[in-house]
C-alpha atoms as a PDB file:
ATOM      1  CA  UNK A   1    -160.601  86.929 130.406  1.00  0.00           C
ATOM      2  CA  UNK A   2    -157.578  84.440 129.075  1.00  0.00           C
ATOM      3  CA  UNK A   3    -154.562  84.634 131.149  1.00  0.00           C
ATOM      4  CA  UNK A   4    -151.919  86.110 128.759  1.00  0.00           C
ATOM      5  CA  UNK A   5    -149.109  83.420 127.611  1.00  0.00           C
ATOM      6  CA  UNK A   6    -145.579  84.315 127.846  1.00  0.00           C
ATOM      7  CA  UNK A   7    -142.817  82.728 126.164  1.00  0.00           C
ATOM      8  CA  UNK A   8    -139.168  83.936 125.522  1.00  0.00           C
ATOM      9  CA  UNK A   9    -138.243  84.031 121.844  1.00  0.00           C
ATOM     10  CA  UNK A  10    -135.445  82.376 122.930  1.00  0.00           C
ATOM     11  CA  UNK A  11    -137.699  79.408 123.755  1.00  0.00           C
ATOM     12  CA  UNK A  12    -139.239  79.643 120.182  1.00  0.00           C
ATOM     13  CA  UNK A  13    -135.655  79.334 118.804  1.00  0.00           C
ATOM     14  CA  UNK A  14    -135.385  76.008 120.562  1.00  0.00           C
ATOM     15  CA  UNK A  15    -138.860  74.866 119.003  1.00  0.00           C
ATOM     16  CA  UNK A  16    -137.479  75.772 115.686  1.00  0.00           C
ATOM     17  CA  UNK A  17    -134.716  73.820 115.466  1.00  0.00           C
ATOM     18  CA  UNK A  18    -136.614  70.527 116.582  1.00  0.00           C
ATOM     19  CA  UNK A  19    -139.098  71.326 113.842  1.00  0.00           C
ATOM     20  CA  UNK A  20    -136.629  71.813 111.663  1.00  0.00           C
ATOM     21  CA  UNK A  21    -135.182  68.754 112.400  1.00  0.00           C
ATOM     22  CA  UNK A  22    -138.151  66.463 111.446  1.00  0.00           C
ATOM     23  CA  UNK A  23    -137.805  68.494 107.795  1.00  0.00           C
ATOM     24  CA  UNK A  24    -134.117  68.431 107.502  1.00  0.00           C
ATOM     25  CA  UNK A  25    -131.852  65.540 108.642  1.00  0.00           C
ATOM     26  CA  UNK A  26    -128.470  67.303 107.603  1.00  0.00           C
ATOM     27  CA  UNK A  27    -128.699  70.073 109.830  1.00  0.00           C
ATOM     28  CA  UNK A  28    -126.013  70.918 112.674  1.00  0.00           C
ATOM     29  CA  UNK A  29    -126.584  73.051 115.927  1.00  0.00           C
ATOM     30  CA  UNK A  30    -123.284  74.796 117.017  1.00  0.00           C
ATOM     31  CA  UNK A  31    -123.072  76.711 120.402  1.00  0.00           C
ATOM     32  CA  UNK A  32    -120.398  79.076 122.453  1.00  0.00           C
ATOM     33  CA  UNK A  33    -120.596  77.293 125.879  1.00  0.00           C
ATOM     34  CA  UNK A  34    -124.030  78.779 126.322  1.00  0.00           C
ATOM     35  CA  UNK A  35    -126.406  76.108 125.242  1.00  0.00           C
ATOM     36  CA  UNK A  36    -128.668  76.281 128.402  1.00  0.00           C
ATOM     37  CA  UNK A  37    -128.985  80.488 127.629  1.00  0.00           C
ATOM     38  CA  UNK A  38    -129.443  80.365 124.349  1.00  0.00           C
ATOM     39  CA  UNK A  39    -131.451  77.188 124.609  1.00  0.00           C
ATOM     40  CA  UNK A  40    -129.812  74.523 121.935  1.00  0.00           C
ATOM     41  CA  UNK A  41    -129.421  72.887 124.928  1.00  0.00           C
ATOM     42  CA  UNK A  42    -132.908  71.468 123.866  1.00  0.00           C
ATOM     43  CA  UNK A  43    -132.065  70.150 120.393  1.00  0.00           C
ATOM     44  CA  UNK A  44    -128.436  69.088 122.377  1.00  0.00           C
ATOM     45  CA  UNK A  45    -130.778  66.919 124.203  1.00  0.00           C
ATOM     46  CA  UNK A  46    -132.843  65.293 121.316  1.00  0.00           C
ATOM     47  CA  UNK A  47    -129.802  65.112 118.540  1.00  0.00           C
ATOM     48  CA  UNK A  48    -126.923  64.888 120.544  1.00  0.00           C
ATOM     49  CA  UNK A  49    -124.947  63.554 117.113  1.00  0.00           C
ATOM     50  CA  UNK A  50    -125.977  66.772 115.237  1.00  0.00           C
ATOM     51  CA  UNK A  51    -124.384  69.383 117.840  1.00  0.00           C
ATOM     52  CA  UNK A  52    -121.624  70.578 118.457  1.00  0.00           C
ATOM     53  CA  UNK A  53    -120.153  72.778 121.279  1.00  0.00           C
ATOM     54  CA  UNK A  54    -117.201  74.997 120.432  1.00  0.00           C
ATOM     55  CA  UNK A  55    -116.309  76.584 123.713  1.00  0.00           C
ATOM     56  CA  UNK A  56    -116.136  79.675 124.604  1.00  0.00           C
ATOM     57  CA  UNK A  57    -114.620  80.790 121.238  1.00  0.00           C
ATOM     58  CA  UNK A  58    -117.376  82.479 118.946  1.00  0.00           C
ATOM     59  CA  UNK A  59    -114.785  83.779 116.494  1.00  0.00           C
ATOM     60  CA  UNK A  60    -113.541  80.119 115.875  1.00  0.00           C
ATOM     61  CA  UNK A  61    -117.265  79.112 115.685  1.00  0.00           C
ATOM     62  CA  UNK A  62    -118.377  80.745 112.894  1.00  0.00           C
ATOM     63  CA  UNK A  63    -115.142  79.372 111.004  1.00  0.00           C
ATOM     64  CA  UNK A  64    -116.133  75.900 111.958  1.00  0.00           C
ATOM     65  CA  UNK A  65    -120.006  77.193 110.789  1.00  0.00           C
ATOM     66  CA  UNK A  66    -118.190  78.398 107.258  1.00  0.00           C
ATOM     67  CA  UNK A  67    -116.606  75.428 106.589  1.00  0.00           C
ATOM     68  CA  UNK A  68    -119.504  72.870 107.589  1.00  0.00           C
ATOM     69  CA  UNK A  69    -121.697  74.606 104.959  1.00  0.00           C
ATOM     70  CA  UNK A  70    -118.946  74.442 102.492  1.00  0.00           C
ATOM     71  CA  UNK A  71    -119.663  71.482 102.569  1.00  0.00           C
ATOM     72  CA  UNK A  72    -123.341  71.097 101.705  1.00  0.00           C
ATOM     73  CA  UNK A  73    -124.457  71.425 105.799  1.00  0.00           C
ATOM     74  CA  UNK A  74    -127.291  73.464 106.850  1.00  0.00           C
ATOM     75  CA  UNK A  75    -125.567  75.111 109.895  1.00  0.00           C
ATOM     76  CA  UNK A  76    -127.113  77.079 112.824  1.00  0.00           C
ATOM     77  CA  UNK A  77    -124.410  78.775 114.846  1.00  0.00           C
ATOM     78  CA  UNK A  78    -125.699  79.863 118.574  1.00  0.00           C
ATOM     79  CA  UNK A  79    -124.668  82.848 121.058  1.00  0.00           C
ATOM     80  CA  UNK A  80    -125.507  85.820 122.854  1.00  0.00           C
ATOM     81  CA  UNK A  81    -126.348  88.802 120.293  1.00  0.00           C
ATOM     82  CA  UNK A  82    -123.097  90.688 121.685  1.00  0.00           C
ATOM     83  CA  UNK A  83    -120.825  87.704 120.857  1.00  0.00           C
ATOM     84  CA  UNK A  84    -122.145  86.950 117.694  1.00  0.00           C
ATOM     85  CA  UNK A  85    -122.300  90.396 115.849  1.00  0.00           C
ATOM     86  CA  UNK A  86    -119.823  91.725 118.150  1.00  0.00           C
ATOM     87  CA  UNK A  87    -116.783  89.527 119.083  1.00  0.00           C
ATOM     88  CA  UNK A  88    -116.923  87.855 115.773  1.00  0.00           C
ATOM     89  CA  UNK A  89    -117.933  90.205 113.042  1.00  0.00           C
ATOM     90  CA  UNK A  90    -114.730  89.731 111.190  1.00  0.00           C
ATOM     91  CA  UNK A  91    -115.816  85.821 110.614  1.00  0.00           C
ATOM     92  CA  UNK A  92    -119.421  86.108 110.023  1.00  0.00           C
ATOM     93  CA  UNK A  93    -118.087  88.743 107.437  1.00  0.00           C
ATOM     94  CA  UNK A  94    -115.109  87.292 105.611  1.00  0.00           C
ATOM     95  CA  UNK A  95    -115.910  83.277 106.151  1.00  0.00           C
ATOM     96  CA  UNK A  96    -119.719  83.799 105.400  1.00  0.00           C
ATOM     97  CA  UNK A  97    -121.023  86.713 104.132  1.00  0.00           C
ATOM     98  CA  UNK A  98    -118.431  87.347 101.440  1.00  0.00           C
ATOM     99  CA  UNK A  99    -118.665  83.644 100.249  1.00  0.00           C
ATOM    100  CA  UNK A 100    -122.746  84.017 100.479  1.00  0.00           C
ATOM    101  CA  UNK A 101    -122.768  81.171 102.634  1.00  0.00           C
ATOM    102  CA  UNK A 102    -125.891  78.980 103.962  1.00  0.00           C
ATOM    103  CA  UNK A 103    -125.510  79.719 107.756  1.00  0.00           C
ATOM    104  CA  UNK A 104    -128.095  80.969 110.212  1.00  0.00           C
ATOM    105  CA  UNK A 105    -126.783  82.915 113.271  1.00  0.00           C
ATOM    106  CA  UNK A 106    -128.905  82.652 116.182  1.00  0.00           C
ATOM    107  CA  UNK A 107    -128.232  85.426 118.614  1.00  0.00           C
ATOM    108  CA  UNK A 108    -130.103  85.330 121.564  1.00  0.00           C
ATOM    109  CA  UNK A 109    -129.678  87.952 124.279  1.00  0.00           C
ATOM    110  CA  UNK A 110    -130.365  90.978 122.277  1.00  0.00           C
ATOM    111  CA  UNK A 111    -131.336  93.998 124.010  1.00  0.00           C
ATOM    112  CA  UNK A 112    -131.869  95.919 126.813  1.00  0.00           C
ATOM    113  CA  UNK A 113    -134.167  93.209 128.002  1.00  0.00           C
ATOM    114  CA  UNK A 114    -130.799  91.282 129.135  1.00  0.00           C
ATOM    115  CA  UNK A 115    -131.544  92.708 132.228  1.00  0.00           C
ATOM    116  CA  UNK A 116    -129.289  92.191 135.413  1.00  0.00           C
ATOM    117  CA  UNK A 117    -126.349  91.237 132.815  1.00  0.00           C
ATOM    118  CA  UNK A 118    -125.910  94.974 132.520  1.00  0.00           C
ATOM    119  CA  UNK A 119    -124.195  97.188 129.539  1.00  0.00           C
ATOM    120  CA  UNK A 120    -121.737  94.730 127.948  1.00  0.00           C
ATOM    121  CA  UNK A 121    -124.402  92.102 127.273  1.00  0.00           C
ATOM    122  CA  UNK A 122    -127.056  94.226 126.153  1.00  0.00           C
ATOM    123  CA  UNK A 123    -126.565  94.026 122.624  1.00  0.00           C
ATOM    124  CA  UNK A 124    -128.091  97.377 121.395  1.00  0.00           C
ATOM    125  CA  UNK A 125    -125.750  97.303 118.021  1.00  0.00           C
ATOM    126  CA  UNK A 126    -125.943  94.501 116.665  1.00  0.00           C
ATOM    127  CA  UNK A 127    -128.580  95.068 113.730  1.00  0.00           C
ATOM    128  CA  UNK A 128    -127.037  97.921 112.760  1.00  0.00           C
ATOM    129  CA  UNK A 129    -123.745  95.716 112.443  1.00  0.00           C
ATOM    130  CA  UNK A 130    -125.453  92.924 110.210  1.00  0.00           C
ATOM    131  CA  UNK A 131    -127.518  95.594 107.936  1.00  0.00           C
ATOM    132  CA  UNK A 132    -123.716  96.048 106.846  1.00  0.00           C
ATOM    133  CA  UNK A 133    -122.521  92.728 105.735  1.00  0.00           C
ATOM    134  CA  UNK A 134    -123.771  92.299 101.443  1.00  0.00           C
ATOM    135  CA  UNK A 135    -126.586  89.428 101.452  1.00  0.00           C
ATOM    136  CA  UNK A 136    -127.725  88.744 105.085  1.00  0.00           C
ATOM    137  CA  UNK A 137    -130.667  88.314 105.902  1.00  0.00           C
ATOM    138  CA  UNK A 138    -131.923  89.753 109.008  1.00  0.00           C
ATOM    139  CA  UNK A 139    -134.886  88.616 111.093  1.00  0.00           C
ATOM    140  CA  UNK A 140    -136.095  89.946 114.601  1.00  0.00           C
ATOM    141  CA  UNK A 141    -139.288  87.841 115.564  1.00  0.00           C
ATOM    142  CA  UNK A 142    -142.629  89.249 117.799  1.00  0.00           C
ATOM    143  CA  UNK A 143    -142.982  86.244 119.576  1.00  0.00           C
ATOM    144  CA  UNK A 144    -142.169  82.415 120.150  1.00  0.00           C
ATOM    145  CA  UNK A 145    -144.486  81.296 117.808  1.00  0.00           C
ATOM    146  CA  UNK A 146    -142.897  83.603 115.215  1.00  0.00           C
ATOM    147  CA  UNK A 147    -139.626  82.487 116.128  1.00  0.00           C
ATOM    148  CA  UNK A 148    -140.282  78.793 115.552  1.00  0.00           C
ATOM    149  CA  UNK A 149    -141.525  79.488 111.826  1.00  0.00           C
ATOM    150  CA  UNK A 150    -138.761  82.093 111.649  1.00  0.00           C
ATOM    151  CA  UNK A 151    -136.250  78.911 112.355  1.00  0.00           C
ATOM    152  CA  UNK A 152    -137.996  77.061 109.763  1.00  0.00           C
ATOM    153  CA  UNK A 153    -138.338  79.581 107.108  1.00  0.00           C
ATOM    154  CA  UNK A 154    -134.431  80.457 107.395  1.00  0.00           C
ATOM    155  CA  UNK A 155    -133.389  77.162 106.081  1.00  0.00           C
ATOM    156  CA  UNK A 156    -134.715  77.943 102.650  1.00  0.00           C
ATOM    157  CA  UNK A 157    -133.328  80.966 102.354  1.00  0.00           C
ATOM    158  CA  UNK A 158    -130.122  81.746 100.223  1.00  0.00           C
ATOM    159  CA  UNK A 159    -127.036  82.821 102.027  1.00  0.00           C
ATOM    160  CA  UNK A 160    -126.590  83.575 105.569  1.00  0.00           C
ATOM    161  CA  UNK A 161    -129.379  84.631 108.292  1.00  0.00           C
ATOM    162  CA  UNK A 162    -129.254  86.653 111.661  1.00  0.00           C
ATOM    163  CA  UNK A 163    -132.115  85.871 113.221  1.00  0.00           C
ATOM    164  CA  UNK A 164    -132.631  87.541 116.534  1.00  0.00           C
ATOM    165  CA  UNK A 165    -133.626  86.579 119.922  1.00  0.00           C
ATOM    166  CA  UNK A 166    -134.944  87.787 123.368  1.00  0.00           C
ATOM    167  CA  UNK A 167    -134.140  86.607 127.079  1.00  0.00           C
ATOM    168  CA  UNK A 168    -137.707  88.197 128.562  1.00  0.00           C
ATOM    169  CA  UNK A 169    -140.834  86.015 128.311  1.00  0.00           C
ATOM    170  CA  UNK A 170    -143.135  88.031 126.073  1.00  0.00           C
ATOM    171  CA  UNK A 171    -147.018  87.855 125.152  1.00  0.00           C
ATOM    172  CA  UNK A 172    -147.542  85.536 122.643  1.00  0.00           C
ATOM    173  CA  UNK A 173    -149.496  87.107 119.732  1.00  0.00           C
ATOM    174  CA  UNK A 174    -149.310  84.231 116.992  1.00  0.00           C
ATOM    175  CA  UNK A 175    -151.180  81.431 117.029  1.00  0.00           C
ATOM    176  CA  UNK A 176    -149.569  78.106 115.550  1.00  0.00           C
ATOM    177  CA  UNK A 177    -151.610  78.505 112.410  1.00  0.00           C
ATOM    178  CA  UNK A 178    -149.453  81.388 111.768  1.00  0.00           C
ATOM    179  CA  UNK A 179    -147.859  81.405 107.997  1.00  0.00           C
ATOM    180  CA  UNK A 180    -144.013  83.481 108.277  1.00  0.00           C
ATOM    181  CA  UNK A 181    -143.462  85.102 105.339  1.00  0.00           C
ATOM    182  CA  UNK A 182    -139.497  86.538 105.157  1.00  0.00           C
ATOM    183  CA  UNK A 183    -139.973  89.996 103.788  1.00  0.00           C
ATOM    184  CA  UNK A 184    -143.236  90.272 104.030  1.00  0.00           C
ATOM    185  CA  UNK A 185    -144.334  92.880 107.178  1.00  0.00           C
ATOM    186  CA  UNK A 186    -147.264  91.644 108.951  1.00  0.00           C
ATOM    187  CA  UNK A 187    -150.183  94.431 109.037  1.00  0.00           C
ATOM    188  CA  UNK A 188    -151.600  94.142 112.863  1.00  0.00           C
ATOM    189  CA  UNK A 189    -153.597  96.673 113.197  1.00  0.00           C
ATOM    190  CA  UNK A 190    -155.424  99.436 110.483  1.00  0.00           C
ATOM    191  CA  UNK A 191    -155.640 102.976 111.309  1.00  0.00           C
ATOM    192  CA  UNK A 192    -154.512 106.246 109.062  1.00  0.00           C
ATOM    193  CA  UNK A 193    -153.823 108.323 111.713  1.00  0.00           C
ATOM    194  CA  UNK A 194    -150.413 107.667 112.136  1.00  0.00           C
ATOM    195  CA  UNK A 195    -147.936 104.029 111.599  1.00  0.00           C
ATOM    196  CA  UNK A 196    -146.220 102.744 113.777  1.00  0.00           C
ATOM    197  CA  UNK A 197    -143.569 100.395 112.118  1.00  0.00           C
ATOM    198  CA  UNK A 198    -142.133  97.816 115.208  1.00  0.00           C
ATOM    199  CA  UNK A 199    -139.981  94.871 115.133  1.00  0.00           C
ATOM    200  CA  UNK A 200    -139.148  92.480 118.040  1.00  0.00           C
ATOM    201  CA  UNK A 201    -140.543  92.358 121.182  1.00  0.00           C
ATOM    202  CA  UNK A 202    -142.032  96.212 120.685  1.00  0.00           C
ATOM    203  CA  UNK A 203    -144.517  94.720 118.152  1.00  0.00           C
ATOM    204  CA  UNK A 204    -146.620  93.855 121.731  1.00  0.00           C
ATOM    205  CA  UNK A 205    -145.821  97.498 122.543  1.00  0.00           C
ATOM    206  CA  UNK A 206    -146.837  98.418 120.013  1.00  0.00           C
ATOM    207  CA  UNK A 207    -150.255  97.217 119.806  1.00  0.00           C
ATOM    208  CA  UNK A 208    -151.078  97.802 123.261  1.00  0.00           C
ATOM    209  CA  UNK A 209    -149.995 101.798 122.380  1.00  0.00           C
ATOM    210  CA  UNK A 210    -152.780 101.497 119.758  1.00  0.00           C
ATOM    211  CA  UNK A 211    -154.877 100.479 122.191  1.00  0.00           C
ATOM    212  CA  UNK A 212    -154.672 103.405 124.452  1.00  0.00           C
ATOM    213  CA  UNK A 213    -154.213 105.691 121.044  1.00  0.00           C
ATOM    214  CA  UNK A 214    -157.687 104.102 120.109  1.00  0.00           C
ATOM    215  CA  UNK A 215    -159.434 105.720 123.477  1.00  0.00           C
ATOM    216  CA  UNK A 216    -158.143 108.823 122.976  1.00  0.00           C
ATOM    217  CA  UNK A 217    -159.418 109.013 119.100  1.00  0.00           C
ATOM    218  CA  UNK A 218    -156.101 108.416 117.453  1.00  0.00           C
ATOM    219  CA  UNK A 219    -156.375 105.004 115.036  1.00  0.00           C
ATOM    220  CA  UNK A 220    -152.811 103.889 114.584  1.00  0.00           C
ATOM    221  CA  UNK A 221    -152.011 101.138 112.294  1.00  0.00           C
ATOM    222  CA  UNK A 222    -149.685  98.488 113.584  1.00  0.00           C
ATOM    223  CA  UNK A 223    -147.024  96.921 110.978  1.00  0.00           C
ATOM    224  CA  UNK A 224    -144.952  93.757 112.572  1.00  0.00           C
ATOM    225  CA  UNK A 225    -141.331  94.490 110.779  1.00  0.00           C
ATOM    226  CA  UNK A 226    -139.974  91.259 111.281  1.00  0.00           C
ATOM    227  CA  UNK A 227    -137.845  91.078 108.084  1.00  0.00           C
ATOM    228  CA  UNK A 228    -135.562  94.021 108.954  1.00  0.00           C
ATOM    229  CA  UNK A 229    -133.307  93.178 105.834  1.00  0.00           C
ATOM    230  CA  UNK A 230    -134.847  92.966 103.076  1.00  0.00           C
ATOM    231  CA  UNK A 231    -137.000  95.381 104.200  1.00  0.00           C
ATOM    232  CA  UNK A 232    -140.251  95.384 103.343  1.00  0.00           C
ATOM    233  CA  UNK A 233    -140.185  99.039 101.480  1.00  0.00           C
ATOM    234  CA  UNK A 234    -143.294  98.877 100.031  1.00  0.00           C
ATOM    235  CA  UNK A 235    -145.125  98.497 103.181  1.00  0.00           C
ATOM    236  CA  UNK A 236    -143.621 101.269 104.334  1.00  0.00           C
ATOM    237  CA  UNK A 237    -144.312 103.487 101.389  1.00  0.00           C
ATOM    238  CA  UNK A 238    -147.682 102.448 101.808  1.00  0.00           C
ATOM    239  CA  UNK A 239    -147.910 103.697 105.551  1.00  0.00           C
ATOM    240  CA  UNK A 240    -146.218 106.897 105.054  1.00  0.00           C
ATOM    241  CA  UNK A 241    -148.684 107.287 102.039  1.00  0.00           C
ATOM    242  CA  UNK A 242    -151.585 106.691 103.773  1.00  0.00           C
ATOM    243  CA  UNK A 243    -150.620 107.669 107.637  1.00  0.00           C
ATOM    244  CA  UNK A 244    -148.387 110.834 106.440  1.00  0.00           C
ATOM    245  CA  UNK A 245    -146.567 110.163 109.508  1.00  0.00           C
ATOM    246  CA  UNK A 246    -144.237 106.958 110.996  1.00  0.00           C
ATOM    247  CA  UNK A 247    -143.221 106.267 114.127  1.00  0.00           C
ATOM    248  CA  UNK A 248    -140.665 103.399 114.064  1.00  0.00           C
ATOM    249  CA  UNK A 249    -140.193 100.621 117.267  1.00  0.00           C
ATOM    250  CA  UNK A 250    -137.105  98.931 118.053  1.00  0.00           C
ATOM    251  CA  UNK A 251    -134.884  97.235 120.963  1.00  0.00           C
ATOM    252  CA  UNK A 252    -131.787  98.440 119.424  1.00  0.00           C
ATOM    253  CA  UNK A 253    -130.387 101.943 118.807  1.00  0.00           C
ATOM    254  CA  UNK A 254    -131.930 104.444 117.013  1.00  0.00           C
ATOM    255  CA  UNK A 255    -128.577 104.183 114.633  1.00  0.00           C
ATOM    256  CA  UNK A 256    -128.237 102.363 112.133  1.00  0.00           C
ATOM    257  CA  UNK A 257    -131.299  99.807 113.305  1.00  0.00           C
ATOM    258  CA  UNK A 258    -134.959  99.765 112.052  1.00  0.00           C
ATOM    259  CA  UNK A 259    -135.801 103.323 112.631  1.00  0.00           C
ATOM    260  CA  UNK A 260    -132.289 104.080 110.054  1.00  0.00           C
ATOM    261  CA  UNK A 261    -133.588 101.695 107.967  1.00  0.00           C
ATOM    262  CA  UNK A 262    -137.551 102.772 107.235  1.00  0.00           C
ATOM    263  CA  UNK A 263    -135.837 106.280 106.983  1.00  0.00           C
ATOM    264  CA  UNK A 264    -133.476 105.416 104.238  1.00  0.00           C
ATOM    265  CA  UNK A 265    -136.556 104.007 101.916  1.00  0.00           C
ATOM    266  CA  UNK A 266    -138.899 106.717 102.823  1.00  0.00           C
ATOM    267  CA  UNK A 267    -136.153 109.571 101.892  1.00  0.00           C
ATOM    268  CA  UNK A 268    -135.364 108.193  98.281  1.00  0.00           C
ATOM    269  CA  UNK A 269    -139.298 106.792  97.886  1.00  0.00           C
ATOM    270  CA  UNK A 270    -141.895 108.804  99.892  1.00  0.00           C
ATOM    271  CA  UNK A 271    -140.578 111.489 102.226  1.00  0.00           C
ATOM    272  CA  UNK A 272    -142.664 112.148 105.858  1.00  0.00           C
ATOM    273  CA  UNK A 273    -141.752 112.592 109.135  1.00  0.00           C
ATOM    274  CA  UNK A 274    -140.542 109.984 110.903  1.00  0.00           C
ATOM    275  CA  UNK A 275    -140.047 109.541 114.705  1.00  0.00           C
ATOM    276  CA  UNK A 276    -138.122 106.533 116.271  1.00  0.00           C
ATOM    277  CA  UNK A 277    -138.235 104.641 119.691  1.00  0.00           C
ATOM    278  CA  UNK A 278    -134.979 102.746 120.371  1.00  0.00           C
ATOM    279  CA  UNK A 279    -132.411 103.034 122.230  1.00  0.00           C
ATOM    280  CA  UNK A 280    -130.502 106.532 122.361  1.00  0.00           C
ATOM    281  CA  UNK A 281    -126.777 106.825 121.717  1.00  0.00           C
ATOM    282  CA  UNK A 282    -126.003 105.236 125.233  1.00  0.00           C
ATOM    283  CA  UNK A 283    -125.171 102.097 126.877  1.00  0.00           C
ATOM    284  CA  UNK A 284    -127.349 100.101 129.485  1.00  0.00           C
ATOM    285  CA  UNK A 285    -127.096  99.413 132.367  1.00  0.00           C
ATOM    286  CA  UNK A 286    -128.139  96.740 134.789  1.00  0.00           C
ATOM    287  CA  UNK A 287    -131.865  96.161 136.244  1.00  0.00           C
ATOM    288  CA  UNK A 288    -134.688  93.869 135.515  1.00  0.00           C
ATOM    289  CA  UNK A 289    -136.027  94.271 132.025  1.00  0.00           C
ATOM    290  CA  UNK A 290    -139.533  95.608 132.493  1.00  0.00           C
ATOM    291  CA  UNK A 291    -138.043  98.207 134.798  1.00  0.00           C
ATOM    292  CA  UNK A 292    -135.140  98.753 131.733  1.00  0.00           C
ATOM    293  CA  UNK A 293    -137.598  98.762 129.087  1.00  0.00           C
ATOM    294  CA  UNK A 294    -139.548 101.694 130.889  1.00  0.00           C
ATOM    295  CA  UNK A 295    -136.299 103.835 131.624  1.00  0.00           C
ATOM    296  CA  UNK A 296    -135.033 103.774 128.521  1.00  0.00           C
ATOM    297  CA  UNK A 297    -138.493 104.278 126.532  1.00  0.00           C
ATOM    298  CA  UNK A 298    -139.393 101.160 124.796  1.00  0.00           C
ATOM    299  CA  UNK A 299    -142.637 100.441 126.776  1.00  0.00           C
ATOM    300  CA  UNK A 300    -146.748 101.094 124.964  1.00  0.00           C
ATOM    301  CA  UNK A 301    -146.389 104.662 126.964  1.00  0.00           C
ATOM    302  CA  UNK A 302    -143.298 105.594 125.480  1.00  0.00           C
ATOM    303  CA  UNK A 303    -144.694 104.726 122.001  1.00  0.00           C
ATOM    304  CA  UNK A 304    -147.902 105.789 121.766  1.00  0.00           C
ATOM    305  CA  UNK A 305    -146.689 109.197 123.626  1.00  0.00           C
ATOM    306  CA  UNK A 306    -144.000 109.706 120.335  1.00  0.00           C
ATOM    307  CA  UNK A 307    -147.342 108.637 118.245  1.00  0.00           C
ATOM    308  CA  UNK A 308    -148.850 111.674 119.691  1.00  0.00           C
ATOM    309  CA  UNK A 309    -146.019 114.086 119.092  1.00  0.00           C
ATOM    310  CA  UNK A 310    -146.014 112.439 115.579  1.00  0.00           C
ATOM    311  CA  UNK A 311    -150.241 112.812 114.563  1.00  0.00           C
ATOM    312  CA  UNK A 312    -149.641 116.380 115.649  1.00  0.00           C
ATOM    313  CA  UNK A 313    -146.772 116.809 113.097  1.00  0.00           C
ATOM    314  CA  UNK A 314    -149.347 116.423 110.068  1.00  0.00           C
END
């Protein structure tokens, strides 16, 4: 059997922007002081004349990112999720978001999967912060690979992006072949018993809860939200149509996140009952991830256990 390959989305980010670069010569890296965390340190490396590190000062950041791409620049502005959505909301949405401009947030760090950096890192907010701001575009990639064509994809899109990244090596599920679609949800696995919507890095748990679903007679179909704004609504009409029940999969907080959003569509569109891993209205708290992930619910027994409770809802 193939030893499973593990790779941070964080590390995908990084792959991204060196791709990028071979497409698009005007592009410019920014970072917070954090380039060997959030990995820019790579393209730092390669296109030292295209980066630029603003300190630790993420608020001034994304008014240096606003006024690059006033200027024509394709921008890329790096930090930790909490420091991006969180210290400098105001910025991202008065100096971008309200002028609809093209720059592409890269938070890494998002999560309880921090780990050891405990509560005020682990940014379990931050999507439900972005939904907010009037034309972003919000991406939370499975894996590296997805990551890398995430990076890619971004630059053609109109107006700002928050694309979202992990600190935890994760499976790689992609293979380099892979075609990214923004908006588009990614069908993983077909079943009708019950969906099971998941974005980030609980796409993996995901599928391995269909997995042990699948032994016990219960044929869950698997939907990779990447795109969690725009959603994807009629993929998610479609699985409440045919599944009659959801169960939604996020690293983030049950408010305001993916779970909020899927339940939103399905209300005004095609209402079923819907039940949603995430985080709980709590903090973190420090430990290693896996251990994290487990405690606070987000592992394949957590999810196919609410997939249960869900198929007997029908």
């Amino acid at each position: 059997m193939a030893e499973t390959i593990k790779k941070a989305t964080r590390d995908g980010y990084a792959d991204g922007l060196l791709a990028l670069y071979e497409i698009r010569g005007d592009m410019v890296v920014l970072d917070a002081d954090l380039a060997a965390a959030t990995k820019t340190g790579v393209f730092k490396k390669a296109h030292p004349e295209q980066f630029v590190d603003c300190g630790i000062a993420e608020s001034n950041m994304m008014g240096v990112a606003a006024g690059l791409a006033a200027t024509g620049k394709l921008v890329f502005a790096s930090s930790f999720a909490m420091f991006t959505a969180g210290r400098a909301f105001e910025q991202i949405r008065n100096s971008i978001g309200y002028p609809h401009l093209s720059v592409k947030i890269g938070a890494t760090h998002g999560g309880i999967s921090v780990g050891e950096d405990g509560a005020t890192h682990q940014c379990n907010e931050d999507i439900a912060l972005m939904r907010t701001i009037p034309g972003m575009t919000i991406i939370n990639p499975a894996d590296a690979v997805e990551a890398k064509k995430a990076v890619v994809a971004a630059a053609e899109i109109d107006g700002p992006v928050y694309m979202r990244f992990g600190r935890l090596a994760v499976p790689v599920i992609f293979g380099e072949d892979y075609q990214f679609v923004p908006g588009k949800a990614v069908n993983m696995r077909e079943g009708k018993d019950v969906a099971i919507i998941a974005t980030g890095l609980l796409v993996n748990e995901a599928l391995t809860a269909a997995d042990i679903l699948k032994r016990e007679g219960i044929h869950a179909r698997v939907i990779n939200m990447h795109t969690i704004k725009p959603l994807d609504k009629e993929a998610v009409v479609q699985a409440a149509k045919e599944c009659g029940v959801v169960v939604t999969a996020e690293e983030h907080s049950i408010i305001g996140g993916l779970g909020a959003a899927v339940c939103e569509v399905l209300a005004e569109e095609s209402p079923c009952r819907v039940l949603r891993v995430g985080v709980q209205d709590t903090f973190g708290m420090s430990g290693s991830a896996v251990e994290l992930l487990s405690r606070f619910g987000l592992d394949a027994a957590s999810v196919a256990e609410k997939a249960r409770q869900a198929v007997k809802l029908k």
